[in-house]
Structure formats: C-alpha cells, structure tokens
N, C-alpha and C. Protein backbone atom coordinates (compact mmCIF):
# COMPACT_ATOMS: atom_id res chain seq x y z
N UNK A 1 0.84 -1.19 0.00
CA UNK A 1 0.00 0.00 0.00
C UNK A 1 0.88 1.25 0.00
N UNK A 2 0.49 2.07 -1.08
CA UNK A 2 1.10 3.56 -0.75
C UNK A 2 1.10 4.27 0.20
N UNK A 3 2.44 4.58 0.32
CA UNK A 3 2.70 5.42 1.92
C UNK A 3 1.94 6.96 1.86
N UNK A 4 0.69 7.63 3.21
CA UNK A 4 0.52 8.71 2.76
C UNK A 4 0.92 9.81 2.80
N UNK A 5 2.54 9.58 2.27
CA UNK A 5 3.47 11.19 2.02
C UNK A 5 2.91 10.72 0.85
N UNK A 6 3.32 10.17 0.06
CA UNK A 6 3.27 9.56 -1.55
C UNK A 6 1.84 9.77 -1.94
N UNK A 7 0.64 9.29 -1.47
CA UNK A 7 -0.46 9.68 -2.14
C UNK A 7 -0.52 11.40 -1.68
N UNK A 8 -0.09 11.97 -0.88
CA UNK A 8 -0.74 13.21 -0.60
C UNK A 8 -0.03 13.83 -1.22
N UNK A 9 1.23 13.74 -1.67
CA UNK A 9 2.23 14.72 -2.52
C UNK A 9 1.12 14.19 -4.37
N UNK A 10 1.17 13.59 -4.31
CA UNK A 10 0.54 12.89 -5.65
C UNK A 10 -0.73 13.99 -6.01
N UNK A 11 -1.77 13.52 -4.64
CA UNK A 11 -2.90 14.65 -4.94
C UNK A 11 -2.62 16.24 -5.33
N UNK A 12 -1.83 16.84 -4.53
CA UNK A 12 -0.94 18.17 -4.47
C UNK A 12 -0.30 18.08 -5.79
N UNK A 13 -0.09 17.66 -6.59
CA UNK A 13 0.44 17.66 -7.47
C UNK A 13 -0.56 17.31 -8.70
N UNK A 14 -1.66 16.55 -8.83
CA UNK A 14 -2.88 16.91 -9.63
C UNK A 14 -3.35 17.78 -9.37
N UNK A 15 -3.59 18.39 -8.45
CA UNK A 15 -4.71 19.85 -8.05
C UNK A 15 -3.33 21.23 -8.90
N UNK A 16 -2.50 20.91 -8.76
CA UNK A 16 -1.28 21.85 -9.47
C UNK A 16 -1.30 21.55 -10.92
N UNK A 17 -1.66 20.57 -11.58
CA UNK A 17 -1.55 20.44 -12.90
C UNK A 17 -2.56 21.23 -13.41
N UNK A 18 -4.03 20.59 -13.02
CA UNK A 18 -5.44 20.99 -13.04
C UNK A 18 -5.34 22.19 -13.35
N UNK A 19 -4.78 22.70 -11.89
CA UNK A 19 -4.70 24.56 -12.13
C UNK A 19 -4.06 24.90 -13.40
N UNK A 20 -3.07 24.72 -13.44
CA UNK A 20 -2.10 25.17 -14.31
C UNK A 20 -2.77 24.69 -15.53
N UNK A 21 -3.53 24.03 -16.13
CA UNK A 21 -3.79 23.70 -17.43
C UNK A 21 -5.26 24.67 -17.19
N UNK A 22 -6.02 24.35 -16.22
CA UNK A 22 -7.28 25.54 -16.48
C UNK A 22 -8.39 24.46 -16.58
N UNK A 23 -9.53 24.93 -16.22
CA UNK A 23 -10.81 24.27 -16.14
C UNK A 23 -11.80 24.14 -17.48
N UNK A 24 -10.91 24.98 -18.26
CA UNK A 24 -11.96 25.52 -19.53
C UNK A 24 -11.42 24.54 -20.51
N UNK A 25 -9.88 24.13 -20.10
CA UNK A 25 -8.82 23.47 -21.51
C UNK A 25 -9.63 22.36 -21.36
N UNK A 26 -9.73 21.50 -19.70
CA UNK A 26 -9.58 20.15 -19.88
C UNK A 26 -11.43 20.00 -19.94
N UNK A 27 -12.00 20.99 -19.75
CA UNK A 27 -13.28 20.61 -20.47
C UNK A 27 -13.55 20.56 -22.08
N UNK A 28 -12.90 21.22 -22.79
CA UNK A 28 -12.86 20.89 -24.45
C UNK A 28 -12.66 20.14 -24.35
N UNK A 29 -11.02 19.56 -23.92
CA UNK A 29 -10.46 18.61 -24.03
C UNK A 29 -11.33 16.94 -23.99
N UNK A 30 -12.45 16.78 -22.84
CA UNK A 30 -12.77 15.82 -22.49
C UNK A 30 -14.42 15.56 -23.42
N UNK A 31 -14.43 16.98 -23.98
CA UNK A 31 -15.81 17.13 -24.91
C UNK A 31 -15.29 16.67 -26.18
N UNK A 32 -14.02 17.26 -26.72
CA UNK A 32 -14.02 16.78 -28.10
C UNK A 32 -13.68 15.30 -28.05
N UNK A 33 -12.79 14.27 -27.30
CA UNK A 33 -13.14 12.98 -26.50
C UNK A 33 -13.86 11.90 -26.70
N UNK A 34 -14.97 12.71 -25.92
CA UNK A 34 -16.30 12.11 -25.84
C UNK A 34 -16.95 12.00 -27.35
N UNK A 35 -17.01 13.09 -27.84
CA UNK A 35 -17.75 13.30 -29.07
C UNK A 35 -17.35 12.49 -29.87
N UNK A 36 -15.86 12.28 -30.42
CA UNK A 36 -14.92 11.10 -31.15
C UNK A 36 -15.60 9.87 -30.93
N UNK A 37 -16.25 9.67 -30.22
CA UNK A 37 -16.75 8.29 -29.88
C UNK A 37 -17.93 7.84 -30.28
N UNK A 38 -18.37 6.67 -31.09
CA UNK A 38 -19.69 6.28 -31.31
C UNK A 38 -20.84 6.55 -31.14
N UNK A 39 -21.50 7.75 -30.49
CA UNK A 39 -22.58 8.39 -29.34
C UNK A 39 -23.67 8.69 -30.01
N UNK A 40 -24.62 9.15 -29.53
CA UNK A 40 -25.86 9.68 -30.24
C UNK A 40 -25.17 11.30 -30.09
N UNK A 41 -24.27 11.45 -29.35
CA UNK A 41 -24.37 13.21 -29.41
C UNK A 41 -23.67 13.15 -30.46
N UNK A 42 -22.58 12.73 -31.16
CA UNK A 42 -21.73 12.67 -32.00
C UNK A 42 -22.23 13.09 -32.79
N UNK A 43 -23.29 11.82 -33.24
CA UNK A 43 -24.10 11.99 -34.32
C UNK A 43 -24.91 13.22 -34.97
N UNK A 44 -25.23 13.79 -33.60
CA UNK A 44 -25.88 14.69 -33.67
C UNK A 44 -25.06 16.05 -33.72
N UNK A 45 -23.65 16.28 -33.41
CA UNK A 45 -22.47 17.02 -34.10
C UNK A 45 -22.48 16.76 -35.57
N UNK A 46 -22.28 15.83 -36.11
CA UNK A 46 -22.70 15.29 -37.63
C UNK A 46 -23.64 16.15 -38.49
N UNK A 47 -24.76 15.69 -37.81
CA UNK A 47 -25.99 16.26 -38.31
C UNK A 47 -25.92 17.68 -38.57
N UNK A 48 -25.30 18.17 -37.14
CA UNK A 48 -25.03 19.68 -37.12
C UNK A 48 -24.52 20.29 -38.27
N UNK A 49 -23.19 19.75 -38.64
CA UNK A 49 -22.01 20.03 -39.65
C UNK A 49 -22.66 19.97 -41.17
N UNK A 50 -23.53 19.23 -41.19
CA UNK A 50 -24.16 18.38 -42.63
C UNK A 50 -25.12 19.72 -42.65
N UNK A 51 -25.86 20.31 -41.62
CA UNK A 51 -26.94 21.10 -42.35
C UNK A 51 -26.80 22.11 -42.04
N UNK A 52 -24.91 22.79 -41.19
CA UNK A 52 -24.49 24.11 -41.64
C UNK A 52 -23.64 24.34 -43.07
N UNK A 53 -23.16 22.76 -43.90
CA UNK A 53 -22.92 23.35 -45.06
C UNK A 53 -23.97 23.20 -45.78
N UNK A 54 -25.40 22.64 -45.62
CA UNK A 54 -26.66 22.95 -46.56
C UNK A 54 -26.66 24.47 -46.09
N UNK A 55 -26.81 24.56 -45.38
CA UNK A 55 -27.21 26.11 -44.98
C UNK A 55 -26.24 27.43 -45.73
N UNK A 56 -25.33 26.88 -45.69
CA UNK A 56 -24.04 28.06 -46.58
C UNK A 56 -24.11 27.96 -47.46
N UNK A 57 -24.52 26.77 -48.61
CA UNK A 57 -24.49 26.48 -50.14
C UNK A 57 -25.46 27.45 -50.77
N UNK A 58 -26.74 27.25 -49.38
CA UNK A 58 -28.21 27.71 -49.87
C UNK A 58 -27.66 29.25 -50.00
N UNK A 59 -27.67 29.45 -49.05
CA UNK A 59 -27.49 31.13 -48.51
C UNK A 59 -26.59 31.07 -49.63
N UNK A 60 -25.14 31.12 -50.09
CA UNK A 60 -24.41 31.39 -51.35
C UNK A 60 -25.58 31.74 -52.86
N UNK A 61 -26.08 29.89 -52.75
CA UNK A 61 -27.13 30.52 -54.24
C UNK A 61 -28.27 31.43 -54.07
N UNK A 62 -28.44 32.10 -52.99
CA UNK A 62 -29.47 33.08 -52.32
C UNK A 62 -29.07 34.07 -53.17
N UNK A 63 -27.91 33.89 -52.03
CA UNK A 63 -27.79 36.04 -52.67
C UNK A 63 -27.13 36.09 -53.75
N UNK A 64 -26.87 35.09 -54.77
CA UNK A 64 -26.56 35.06 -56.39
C UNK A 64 -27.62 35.13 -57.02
N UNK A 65 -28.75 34.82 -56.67
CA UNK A 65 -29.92 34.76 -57.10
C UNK A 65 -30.87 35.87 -57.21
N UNK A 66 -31.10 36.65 -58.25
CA UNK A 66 -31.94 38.01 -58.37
C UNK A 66 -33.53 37.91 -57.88
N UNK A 67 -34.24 38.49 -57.18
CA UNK A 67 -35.56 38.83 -56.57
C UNK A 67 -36.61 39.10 -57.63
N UNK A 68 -36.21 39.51 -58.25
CA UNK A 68 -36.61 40.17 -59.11
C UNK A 68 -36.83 39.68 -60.76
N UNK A 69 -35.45 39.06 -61.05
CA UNK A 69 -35.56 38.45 -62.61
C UNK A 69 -36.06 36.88 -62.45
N UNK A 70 -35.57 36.04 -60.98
CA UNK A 70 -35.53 34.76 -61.19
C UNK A 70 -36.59 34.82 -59.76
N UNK A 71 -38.01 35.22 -59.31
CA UNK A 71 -38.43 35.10 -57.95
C UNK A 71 -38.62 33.95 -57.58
N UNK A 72 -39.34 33.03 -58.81
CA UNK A 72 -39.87 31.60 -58.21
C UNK A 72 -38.59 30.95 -57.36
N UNK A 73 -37.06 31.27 -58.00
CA UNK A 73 -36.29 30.22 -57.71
C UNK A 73 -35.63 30.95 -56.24
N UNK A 74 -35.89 32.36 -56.08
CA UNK A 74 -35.68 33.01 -55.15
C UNK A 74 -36.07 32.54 -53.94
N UNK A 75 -37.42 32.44 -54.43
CA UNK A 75 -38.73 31.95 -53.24
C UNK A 75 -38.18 30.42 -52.99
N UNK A 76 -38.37 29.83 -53.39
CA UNK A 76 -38.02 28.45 -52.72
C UNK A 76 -36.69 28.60 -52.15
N UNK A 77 -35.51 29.34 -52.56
CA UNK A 77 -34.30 29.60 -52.02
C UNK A 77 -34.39 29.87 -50.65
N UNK A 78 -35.36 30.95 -50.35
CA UNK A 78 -35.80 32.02 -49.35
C UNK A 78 -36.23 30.46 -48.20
N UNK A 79 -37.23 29.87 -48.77
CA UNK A 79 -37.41 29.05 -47.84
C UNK A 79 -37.55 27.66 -47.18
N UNK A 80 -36.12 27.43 -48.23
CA UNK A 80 -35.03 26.68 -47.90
C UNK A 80 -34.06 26.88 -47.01
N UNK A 81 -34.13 28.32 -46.95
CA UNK A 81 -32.76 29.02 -46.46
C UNK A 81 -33.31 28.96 -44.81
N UNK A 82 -34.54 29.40 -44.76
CA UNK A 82 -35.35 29.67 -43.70
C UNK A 82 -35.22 28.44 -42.80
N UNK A 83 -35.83 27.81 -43.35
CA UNK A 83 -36.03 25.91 -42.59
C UNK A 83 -35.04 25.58 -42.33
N UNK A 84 -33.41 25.53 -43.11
CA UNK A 84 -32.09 25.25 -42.77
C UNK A 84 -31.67 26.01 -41.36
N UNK A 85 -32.20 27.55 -41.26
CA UNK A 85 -31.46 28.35 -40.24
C UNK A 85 -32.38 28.02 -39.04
N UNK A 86 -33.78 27.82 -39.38
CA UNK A 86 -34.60 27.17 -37.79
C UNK A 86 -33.89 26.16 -37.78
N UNK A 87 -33.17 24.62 -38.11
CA UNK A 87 -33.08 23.12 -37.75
C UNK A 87 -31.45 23.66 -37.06
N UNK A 88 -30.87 24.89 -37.81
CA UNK A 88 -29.51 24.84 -37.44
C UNK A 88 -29.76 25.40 -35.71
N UNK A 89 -31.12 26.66 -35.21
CA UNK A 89 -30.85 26.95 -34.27
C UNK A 89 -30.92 26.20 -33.55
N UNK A 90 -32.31 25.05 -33.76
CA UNK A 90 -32.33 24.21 -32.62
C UNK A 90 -31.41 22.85 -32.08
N UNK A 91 -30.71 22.83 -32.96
CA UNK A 91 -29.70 21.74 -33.25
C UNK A 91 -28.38 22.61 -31.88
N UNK A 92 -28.32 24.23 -32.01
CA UNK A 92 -27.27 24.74 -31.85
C UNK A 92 -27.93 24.72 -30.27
N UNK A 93 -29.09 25.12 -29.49
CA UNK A 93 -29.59 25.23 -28.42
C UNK A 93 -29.45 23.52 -27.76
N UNK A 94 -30.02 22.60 -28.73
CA UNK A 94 -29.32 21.22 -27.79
C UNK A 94 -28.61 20.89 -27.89
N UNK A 95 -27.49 21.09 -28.61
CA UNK A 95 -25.82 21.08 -28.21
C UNK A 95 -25.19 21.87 -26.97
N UNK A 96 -25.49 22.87 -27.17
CA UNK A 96 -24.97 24.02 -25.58
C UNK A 96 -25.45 23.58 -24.54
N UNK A 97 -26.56 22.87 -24.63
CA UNK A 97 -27.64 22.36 -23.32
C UNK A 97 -26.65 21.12 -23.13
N UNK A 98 -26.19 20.09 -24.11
CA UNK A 98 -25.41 19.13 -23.71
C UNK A 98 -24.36 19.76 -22.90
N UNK A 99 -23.48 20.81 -23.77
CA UNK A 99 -22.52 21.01 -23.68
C UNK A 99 -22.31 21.39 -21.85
N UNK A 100 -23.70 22.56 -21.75
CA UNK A 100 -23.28 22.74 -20.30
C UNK A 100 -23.79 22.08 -19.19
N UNK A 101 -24.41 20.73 -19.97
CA UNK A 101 -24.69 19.57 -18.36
C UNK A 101 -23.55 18.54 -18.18
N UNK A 102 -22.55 18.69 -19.61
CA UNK A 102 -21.26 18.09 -19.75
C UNK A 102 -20.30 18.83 -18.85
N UNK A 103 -20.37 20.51 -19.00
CA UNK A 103 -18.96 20.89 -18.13
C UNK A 103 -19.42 20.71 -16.67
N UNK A 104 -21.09 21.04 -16.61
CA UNK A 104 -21.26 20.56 -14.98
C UNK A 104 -20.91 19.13 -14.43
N UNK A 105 -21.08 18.06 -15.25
CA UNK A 105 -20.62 16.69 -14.61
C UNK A 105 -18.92 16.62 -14.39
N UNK A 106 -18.26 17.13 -15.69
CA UNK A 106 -16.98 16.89 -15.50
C UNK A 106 -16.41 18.34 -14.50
N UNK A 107 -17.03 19.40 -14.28
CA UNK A 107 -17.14 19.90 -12.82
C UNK A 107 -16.65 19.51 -11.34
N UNK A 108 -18.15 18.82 -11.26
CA UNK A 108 -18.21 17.66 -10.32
C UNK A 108 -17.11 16.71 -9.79
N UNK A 109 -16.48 16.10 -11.26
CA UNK A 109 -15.88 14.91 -10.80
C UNK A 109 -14.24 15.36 -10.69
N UNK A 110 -13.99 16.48 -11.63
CA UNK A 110 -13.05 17.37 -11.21
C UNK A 110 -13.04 17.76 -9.85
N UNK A 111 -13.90 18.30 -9.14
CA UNK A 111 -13.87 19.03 -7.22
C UNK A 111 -13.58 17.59 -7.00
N UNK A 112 -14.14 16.36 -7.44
CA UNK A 112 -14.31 15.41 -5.95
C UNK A 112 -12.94 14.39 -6.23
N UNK A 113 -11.81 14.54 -7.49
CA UNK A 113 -11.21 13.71 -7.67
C UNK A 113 -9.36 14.71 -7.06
N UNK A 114 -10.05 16.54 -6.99
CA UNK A 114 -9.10 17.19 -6.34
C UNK A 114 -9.08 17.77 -5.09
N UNK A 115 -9.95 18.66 -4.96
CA UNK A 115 -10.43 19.35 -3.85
C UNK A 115 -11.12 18.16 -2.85
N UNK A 116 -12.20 17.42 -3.11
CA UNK A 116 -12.59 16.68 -2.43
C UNK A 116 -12.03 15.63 -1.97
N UNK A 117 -10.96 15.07 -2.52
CA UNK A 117 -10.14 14.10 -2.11
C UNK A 117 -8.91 14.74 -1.20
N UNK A 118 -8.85 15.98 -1.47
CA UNK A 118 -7.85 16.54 -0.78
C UNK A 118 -8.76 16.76 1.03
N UNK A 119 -10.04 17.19 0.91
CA UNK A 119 -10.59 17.11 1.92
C UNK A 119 -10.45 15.95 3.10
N UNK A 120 -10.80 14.91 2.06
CA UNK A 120 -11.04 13.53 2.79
C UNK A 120 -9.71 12.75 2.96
N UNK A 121 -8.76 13.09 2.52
CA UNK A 121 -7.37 12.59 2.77
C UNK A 121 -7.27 13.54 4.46
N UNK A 122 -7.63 15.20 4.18
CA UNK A 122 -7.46 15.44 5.80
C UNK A 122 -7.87 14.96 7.08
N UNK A 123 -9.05 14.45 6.67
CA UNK A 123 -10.34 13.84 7.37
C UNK A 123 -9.76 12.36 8.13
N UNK A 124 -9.22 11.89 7.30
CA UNK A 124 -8.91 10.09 7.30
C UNK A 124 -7.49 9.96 7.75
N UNK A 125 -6.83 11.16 8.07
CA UNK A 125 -5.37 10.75 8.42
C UNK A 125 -4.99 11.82 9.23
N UNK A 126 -6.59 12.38 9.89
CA UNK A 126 -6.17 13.58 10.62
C UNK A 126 -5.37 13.49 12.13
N UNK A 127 -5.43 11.93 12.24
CA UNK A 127 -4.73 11.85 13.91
C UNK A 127 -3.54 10.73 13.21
N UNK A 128 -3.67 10.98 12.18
CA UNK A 128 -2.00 9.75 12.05
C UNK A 128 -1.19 10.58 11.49
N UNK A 129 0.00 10.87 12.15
CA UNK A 129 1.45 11.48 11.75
C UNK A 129 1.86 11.23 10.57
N UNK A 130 2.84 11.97 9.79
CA UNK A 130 2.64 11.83 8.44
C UNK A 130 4.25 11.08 8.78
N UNK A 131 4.96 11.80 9.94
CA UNK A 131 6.38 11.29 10.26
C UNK A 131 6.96 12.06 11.53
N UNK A 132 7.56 12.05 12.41
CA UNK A 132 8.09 12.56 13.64
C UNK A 132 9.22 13.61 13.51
N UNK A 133 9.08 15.00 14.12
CA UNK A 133 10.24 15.88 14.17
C UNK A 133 11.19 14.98 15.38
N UNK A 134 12.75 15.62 14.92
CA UNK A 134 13.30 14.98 16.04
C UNK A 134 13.04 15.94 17.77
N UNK A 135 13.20 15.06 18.28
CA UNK A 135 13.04 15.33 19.90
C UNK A 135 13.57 16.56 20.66
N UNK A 136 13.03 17.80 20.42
CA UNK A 136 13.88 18.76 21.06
C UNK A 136 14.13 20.10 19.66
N UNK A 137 14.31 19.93 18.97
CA UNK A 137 14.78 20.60 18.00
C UNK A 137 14.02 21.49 17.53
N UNK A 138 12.47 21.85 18.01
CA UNK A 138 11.74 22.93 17.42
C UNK A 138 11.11 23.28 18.91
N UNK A 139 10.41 24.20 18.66
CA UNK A 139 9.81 24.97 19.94
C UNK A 139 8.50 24.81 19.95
N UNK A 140 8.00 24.56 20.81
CA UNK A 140 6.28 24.35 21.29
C UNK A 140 5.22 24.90 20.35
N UNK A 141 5.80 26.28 20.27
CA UNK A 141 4.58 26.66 19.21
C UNK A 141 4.80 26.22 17.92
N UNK A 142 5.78 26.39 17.27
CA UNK A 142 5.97 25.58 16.40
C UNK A 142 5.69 24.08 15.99
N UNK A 143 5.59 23.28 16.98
CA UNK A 143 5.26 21.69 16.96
C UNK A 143 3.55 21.56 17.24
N UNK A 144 3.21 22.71 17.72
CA UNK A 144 1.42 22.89 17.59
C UNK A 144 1.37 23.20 16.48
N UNK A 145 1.47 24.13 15.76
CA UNK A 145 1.67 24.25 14.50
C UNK A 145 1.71 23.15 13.45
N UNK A 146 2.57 22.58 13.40
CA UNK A 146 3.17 21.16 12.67
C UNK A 146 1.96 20.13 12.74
N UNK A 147 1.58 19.92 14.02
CA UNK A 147 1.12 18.72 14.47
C UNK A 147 -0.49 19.09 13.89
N UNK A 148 -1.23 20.40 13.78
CA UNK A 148 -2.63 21.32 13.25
C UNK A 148 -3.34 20.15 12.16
N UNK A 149 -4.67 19.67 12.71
CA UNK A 149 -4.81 19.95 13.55
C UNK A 149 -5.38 19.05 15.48
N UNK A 150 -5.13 17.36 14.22
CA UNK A 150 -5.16 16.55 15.51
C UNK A 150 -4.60 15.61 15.87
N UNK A 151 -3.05 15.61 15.05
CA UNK A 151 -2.03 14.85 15.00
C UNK A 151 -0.76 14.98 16.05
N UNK A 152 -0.50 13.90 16.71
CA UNK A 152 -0.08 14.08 18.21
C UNK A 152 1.38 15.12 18.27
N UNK A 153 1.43 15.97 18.93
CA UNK A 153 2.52 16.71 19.09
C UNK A 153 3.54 16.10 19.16
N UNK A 154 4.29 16.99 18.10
CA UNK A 154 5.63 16.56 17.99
C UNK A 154 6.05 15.71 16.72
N UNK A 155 4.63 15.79 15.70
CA UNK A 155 4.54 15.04 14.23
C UNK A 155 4.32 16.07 13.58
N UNK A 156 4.43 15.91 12.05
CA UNK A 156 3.85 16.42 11.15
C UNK A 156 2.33 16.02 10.60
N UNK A 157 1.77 16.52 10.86
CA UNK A 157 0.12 16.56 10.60
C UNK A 157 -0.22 16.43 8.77
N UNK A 158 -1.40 15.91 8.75
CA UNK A 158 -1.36 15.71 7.07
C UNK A 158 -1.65 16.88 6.69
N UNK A 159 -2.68 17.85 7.31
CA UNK A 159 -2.39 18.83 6.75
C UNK A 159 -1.14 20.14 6.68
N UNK A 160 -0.44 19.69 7.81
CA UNK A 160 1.00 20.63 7.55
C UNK A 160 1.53 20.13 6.50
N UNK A 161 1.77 18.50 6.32
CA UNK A 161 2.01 18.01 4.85
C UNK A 161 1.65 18.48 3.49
N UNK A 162 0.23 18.43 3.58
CA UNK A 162 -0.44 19.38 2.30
C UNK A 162 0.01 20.89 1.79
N UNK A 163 0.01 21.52 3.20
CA UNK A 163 0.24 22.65 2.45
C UNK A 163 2.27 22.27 1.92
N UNK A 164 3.11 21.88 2.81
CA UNK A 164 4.36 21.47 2.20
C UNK A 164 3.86 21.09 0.79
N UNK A 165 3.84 20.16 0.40
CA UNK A 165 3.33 19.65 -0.86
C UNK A 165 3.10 20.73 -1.90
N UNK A 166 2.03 21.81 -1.24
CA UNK A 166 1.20 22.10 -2.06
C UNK A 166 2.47 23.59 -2.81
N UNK A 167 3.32 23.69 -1.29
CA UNK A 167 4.46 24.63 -2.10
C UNK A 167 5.56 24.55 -2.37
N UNK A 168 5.71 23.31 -2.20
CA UNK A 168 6.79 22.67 -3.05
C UNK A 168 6.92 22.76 -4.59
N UNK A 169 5.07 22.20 -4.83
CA UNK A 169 4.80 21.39 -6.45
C UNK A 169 4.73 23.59 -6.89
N UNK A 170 3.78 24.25 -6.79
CA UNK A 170 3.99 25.69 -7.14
C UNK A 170 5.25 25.96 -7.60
N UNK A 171 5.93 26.35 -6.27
CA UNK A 171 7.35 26.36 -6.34
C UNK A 171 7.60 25.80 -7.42
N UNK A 172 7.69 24.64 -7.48
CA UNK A 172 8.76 23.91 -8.98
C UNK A 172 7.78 24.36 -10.09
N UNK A 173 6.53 24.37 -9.95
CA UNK A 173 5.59 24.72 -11.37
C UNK A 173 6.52 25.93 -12.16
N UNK A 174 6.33 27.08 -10.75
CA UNK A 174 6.72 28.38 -10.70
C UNK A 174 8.13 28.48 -11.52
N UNK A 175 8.88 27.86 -11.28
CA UNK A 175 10.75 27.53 -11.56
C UNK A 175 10.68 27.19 -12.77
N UNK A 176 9.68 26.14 -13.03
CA UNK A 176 10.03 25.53 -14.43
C UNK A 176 9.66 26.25 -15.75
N UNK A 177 8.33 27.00 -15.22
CA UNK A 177 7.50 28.14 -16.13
C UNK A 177 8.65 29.05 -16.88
N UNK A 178 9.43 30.01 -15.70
CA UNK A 178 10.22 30.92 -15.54
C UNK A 178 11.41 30.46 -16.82
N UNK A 179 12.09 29.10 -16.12
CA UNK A 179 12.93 28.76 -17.40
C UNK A 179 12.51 28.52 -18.54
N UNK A 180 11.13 27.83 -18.59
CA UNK A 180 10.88 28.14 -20.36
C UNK A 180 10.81 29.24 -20.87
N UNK A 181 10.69 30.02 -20.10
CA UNK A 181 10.71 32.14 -20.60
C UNK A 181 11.75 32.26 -21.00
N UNK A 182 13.03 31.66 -20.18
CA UNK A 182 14.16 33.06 -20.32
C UNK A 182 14.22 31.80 -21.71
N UNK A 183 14.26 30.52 -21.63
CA UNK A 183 15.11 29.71 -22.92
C UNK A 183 14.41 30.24 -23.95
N UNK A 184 12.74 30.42 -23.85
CA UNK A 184 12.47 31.32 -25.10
C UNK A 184 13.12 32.18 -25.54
N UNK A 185 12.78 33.19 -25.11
CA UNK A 185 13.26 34.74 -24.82
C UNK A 185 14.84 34.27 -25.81
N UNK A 186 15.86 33.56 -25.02
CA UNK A 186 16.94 33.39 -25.50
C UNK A 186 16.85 33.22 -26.96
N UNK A 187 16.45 31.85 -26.98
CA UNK A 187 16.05 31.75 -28.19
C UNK A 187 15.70 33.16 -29.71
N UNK A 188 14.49 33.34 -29.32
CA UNK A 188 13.83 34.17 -30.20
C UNK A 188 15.34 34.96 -30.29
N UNK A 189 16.09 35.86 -28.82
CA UNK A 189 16.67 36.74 -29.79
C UNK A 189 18.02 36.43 -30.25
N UNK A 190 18.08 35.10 -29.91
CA UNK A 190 19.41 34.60 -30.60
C UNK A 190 19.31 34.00 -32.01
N UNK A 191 18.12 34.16 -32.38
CA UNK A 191 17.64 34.27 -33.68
C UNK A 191 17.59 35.37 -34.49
N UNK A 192 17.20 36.35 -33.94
CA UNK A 192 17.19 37.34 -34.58
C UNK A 192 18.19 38.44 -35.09
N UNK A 193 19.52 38.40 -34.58
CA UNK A 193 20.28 39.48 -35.26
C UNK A 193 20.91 38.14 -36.35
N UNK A 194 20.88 37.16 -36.34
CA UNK A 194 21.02 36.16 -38.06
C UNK A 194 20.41 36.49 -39.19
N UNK A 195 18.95 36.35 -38.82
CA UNK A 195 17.85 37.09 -39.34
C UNK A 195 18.52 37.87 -40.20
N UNK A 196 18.75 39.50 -39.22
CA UNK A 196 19.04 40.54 -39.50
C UNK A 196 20.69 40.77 -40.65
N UNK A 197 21.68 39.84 -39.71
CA UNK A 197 22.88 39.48 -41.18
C UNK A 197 21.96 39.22 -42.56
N UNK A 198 20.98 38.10 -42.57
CA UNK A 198 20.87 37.44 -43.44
C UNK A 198 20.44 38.03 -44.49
N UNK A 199 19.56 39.18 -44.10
CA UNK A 199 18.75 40.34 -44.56
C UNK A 199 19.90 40.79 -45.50
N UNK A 200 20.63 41.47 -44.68
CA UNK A 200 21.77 42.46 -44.84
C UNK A 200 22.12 42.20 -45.88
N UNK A 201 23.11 40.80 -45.57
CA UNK A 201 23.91 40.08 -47.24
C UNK A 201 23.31 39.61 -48.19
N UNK A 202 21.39 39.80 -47.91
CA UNK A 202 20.61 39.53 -49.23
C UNK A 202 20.48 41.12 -50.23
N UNK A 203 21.13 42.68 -48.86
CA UNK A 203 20.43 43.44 -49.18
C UNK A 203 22.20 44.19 -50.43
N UNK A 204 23.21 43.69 -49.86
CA UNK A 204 24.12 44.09 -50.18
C UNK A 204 24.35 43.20 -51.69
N UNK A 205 23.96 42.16 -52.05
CA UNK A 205 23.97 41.46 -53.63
C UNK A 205 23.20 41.99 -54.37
C-alpha cells in the first residue's frame, strides 16, 4: 500500500496540474473525447455540420440569385434558407444544453477527484502522523503548528504536509514556467540578429 506522504504529494500535485492547465482546456479537451466516440451526441455534431454546409451552399445561391428576374427560384431559395437556419438553431440550443450539463458533470468529478479528495485525505489521516520531528529541535509553538490539527505533538500533521506539498509542487511549477521564458526569450533573440545578417547580405547582392 502507498505510503501517505506519496499519495498526498501525488494529490498536491494533480490539483497543481489541473490549475495550471485551467478548467476551460480540460473541459474541451474531455468534450471533443467524448464526441470522437460512437454516441448519439456525435451523431448529432454530424448532423449539425451536414446542415451548416446545406445552410451556406443555400445562402451562397441566395444572394446570387436576383428577386426580381428569377423570384420563383428566389422563393423556394428564401425558404429553404429559412427551414435550414430554424433546424440549425435548434440543433445549436441542444448542443450548448449538452454542452453545459457536460462541463457541470466533468465539474463535479473534477472538485471530488481534487479538492474533495484533498478534503477527505485530511479527514482520514487527521490523527496519524505523516512522520516525527526529532526530539527537542523545534519549539512548542511551532510543533502545535506542525502537528494542526489533531495529529499528536511533535509530528507532522497531514495537513501541515499538504500545504508542504502544495508549495513545493507551485514552487517547482513556478521555476520551471520561468525557465521556459528566459530559454524562449533566448532563443527568439538569438535568432534574430542572423535574421538581420541574413537580410543584410541579401540586401548588399
């Protein structure tokens, strides 16, 4: 069984990804997914696609089409065009209706697989030490502290653990972010005065 430094650094470290990627990415993400898959909603993305290019073909031979010299073919154009743009709205209203009982479920299971597990990890290991300070070496208030908030004095408490964890994984998020900047940054402008030769000795021939 996993030791719980190891699952709690683990959780602390999904709730840091999560963040860092955003709630909005990994809901596309898990919609376009889903949709890829055999489904009736799929299908009904399909359907969607099939009678917004009827709908653009129509509308194209619409407004090529004179009112005036050619009406009969106008008129049926007109309400063709019509019937295509009602099936497209309602098609577009039960998609969004999917769409937003989809970001509410994956919502849900998002809080209870980060936040909520982070809860119930406090809950379930709130009187077991995560590991022992040595004997003497910190000061009273400090080891109340540590121990916060029902883990026997003189331990590290899971939640003093968590938050460790939680600024550790930042911390390194934070570090690693930073160096992809400057290596960009480097990059780009160690590219650019080549560039600028290259220019030059195209501009001087």
């Amino acid at each position: 069984m996993a030791s719980p430094l190891v699952i709690v650094f683990f959780v602390e470290l999904i709730i840091q990804l999560v963040s860092s990627v955003g709630a909005g990415a990994i809901n596309s993400l898990l919609w376009s997914l889903y949709n890829s898959l055999p489904t009736a909603l799929s299908k009904e993305i399909s359907e969607q696609r099939r009678l917004q290019k009827e709908y653009l073909a129509c509308r194209r031979e619409l407004n090529s089409t004179s009112s005036q010299d050619e009406f009969a073919k106008w008129a049926r154009l007109r309400r063709n065009h019509d019937k295509l743009l009602e099936e497209l709205e309602k098609k577009k209203t039960s998609l969004e209706a999917s769409r937003a009982k989809s970001d509410r479920y994956v919502g849900i299971v998002r809080w209870l697989l980060t936040r909520g597990l982070q809860w119930a990890l406090a809950l379930w290991y709130a009187r077991i030490p995560m590991f022992w300070l040595p004997y003497g070496w910190f000061p009273y208030y400090i080891e109340r502290v540590l121990s916060f908030p029902k883990a026997p004095l003189g331990s590290v408490s899971v939640v003093a653990w968590q938050w460790a964890c939680a600024g550790v994984v930042a911390f390194a998020a934070e570090t690693i972010s930073g160096m992809l900047g400057i290596f960009t940054r480097a990059n780009v402008q160690g590219q650019g005065p080549n560039t600028g030769g290259k220019m030059m000795r195209g501009t001087e021939r």
